[in-house]
N, C-alpha and C. Protein backbone atom coordinates (compact mmCIF):
# COMPACT_ATOMS: atom_id res chain seq x y z
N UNK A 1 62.69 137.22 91.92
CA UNK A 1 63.17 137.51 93.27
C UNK A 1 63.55 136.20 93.96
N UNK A 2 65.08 136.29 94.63
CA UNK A 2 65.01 135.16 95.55
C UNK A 2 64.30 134.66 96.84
N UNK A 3 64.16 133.36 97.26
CA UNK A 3 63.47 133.18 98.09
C UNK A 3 64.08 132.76 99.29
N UNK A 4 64.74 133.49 99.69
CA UNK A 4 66.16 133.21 100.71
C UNK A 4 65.46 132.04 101.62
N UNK A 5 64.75 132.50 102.30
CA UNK A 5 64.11 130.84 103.47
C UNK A 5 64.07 129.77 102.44
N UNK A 6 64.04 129.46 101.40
CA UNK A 6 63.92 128.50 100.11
C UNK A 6 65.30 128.13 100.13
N UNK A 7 66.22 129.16 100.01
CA UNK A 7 67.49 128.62 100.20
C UNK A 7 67.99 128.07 101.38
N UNK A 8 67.99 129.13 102.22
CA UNK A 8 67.95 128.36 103.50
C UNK A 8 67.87 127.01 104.00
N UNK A 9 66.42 126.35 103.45
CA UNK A 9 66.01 125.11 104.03
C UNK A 9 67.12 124.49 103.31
N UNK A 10 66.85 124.26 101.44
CA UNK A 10 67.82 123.88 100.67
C UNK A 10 69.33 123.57 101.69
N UNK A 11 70.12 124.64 102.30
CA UNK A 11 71.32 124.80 102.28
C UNK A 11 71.48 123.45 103.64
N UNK A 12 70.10 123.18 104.23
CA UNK A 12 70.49 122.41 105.36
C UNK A 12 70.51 121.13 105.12
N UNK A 13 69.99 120.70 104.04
CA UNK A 13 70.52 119.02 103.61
C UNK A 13 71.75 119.17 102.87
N UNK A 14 71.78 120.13 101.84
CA UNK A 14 73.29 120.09 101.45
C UNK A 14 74.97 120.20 102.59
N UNK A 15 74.07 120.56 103.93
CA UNK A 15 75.12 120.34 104.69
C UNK A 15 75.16 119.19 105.54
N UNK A 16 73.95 118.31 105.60
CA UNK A 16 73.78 117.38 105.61
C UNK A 16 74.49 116.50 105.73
N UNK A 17 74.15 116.06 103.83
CA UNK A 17 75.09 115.45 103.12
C UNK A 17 76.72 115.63 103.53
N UNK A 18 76.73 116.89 103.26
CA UNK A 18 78.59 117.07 103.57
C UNK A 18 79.21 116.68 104.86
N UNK A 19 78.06 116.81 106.26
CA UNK A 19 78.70 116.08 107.49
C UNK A 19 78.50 115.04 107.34
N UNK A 20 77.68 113.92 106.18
CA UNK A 20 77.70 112.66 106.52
C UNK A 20 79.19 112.14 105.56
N UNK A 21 79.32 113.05 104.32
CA UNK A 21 80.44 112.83 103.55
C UNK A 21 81.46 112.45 104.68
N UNK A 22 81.65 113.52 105.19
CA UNK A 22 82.69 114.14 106.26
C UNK A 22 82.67 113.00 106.49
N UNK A 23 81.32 112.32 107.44
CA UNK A 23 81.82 111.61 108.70
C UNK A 23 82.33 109.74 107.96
N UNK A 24 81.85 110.09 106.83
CA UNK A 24 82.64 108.50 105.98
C UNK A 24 83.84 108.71 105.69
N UNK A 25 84.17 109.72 105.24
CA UNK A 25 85.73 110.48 104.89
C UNK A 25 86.61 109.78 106.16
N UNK A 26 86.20 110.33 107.01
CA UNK A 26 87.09 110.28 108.58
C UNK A 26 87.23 108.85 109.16
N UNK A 27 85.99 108.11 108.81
CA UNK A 27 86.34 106.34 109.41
C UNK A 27 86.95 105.87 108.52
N UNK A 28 86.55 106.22 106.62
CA UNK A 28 88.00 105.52 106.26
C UNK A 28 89.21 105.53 106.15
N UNK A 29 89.73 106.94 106.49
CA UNK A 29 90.77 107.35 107.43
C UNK A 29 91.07 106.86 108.41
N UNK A 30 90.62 106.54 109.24
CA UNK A 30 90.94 105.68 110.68
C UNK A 30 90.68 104.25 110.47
N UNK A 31 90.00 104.19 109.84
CA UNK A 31 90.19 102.31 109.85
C UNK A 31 91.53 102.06 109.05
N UNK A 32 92.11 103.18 107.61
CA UNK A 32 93.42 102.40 107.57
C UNK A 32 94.72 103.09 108.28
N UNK A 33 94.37 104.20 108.91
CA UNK A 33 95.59 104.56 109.86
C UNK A 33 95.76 103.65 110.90
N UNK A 34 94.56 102.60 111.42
CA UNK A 34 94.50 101.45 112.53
C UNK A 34 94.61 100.32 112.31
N UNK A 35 94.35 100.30 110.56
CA UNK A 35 94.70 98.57 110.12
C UNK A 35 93.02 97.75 110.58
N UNK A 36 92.08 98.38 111.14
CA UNK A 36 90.78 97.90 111.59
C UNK A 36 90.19 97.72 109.57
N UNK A 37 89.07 97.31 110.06
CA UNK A 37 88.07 97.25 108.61
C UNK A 37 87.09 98.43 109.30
N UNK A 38 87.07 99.11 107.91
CA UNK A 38 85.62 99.99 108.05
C UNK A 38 84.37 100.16 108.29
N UNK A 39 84.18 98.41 108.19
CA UNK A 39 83.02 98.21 108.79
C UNK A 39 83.01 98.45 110.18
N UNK A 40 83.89 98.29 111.02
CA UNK A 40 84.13 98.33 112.42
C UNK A 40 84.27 99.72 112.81
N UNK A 41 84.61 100.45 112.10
CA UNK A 41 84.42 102.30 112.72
C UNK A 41 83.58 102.23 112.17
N UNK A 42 82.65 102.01 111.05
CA UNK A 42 81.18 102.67 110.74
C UNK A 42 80.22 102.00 111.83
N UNK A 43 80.75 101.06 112.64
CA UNK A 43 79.84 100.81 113.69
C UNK A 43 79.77 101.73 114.96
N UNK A 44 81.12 102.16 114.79
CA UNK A 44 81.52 102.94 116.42
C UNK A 44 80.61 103.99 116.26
N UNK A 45 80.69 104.67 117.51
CA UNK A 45 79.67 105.78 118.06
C UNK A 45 80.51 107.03 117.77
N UNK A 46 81.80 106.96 117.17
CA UNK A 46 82.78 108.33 116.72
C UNK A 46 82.04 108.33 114.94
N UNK A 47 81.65 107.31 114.63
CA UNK A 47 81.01 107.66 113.51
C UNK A 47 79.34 107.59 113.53
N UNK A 48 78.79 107.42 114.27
CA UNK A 48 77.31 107.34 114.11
C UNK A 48 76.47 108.53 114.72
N UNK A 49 77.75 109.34 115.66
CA UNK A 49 76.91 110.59 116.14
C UNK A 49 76.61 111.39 114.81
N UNK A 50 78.19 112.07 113.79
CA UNK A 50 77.90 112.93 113.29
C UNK A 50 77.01 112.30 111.90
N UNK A 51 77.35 111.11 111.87
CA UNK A 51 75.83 110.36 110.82
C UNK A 51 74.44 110.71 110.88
N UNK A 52 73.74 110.44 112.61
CA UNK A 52 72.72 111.13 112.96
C UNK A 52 72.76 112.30 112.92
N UNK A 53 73.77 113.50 112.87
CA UNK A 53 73.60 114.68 112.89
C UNK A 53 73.02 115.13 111.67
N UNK A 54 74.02 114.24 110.59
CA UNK A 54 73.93 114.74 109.01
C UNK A 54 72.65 114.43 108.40
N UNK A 55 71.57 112.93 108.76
CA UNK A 55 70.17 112.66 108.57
C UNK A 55 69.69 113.13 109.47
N UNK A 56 69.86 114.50 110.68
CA UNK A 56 68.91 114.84 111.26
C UNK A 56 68.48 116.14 110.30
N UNK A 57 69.74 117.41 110.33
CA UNK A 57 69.57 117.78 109.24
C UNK A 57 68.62 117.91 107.78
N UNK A 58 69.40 116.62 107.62
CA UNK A 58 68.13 116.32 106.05
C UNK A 58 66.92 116.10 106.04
N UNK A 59 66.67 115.66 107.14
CA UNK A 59 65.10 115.41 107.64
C UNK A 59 64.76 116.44 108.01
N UNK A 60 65.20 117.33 108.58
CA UNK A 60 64.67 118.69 108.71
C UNK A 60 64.44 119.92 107.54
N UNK A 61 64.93 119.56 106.98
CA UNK A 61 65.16 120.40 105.62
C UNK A 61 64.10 119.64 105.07
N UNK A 62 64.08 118.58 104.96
CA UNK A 62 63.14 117.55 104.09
C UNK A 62 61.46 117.92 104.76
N UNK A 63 61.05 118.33 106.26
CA UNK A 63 60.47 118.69 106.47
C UNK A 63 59.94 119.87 106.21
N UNK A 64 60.96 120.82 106.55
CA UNK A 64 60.28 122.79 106.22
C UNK A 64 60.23 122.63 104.22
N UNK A 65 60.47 122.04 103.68
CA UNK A 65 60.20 121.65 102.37
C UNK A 65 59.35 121.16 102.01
N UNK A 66 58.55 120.23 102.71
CA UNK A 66 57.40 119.34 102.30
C UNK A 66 56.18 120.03 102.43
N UNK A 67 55.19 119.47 101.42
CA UNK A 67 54.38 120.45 100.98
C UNK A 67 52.65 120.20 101.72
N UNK A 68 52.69 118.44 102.06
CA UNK A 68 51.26 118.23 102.53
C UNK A 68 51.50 117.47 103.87
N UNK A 69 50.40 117.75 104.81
CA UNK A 69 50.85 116.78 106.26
C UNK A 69 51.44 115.58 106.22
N UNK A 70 50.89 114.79 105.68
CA UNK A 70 51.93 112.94 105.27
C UNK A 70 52.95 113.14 104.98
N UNK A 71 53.62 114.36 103.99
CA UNK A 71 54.82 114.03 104.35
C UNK A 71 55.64 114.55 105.05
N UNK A 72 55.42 115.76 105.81
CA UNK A 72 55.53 115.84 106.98
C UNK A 72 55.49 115.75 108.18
N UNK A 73 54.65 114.84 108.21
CA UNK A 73 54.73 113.76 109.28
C UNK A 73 55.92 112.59 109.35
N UNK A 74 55.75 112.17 108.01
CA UNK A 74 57.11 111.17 107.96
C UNK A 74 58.28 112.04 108.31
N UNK A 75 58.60 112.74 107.56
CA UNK A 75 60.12 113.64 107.84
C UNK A 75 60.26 113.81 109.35
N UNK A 76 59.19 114.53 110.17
CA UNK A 76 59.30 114.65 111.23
C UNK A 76 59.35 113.77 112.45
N UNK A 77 59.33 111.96 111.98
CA UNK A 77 59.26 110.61 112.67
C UNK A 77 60.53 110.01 112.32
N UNK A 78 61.17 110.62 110.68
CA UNK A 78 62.56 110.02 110.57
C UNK A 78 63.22 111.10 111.40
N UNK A 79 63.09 112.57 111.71
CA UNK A 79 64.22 113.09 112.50
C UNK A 79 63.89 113.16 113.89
N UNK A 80 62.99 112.62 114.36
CA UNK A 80 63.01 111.94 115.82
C UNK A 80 64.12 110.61 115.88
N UNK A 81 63.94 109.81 115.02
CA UNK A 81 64.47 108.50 115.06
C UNK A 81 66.01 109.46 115.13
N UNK A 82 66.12 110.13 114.29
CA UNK A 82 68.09 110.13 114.06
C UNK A 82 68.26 111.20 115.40
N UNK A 83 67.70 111.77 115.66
CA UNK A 83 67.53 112.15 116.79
C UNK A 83 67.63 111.46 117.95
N UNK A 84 67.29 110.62 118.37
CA UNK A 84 67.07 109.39 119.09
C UNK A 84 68.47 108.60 119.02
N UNK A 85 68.87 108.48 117.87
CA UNK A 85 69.96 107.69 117.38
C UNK A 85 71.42 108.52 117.84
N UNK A 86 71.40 109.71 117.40
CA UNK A 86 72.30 110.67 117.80
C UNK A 86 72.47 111.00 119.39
N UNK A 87 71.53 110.87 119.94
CA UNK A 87 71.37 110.74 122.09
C UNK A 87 72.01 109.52 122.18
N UNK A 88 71.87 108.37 121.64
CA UNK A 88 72.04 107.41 122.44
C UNK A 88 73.44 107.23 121.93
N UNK A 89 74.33 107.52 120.73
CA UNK A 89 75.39 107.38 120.23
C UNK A 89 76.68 108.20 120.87
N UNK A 90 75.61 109.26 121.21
CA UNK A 90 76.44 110.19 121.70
C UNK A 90 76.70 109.90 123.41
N UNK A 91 76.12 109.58 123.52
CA UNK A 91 75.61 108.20 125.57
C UNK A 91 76.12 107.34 125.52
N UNK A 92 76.85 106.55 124.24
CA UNK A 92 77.64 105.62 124.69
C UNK A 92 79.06 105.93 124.55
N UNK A 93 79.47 107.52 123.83
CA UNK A 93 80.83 107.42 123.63
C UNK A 93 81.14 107.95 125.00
N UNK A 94 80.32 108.59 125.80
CA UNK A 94 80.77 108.79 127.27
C UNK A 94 80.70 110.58 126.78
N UNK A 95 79.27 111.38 126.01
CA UNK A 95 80.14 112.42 126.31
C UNK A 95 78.75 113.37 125.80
């Protein structure tokens, strides 16, 4: 029998991953449609919101997955941090 909430959690780092894909996809797109270096949009806050989105995600998944308090405690201190990271990224693009 499947364990659909098993999948579930599963399905939320694999989307994760794909908004963080996404969000590297899209700055190296714009750094050469602008002639900038990529290092310089992977700094901007158009790429670091949906970054924090995509490790908030995984940390959450990484949490309803984990099996003993320690490591759910960690999971749940890294998705404060990207959490944290994602407010303030999203506070400086003005929006």
């Amino acid at each position: 029998m499947i364990n659909w909430l098993n999948v579930f959690y599963n399905a939320l780092w694999i989307l994760g991953l794909a908004i963080i894909l996404a969000a590297f996809s899209y700055a190296d797109w714009r750094a050469r449609l602008g002639g900038k270096k990529l290092r310089q949009r992977l700094n901007s806050a158009l790429f670091q919101f949906p970054l924090s989105i995509g490790l908030l995600l995984v940390s959450l998944s990484l949490l309803l997955l984990a099996q003993v308090w320690w490591e759910r405690l960690i999971w749940l201190v890294f998705g404060g941090l990207f959490l944290f990271q994602g407010w303030q990224s999203r506070s400086e693009r003005g929006g």
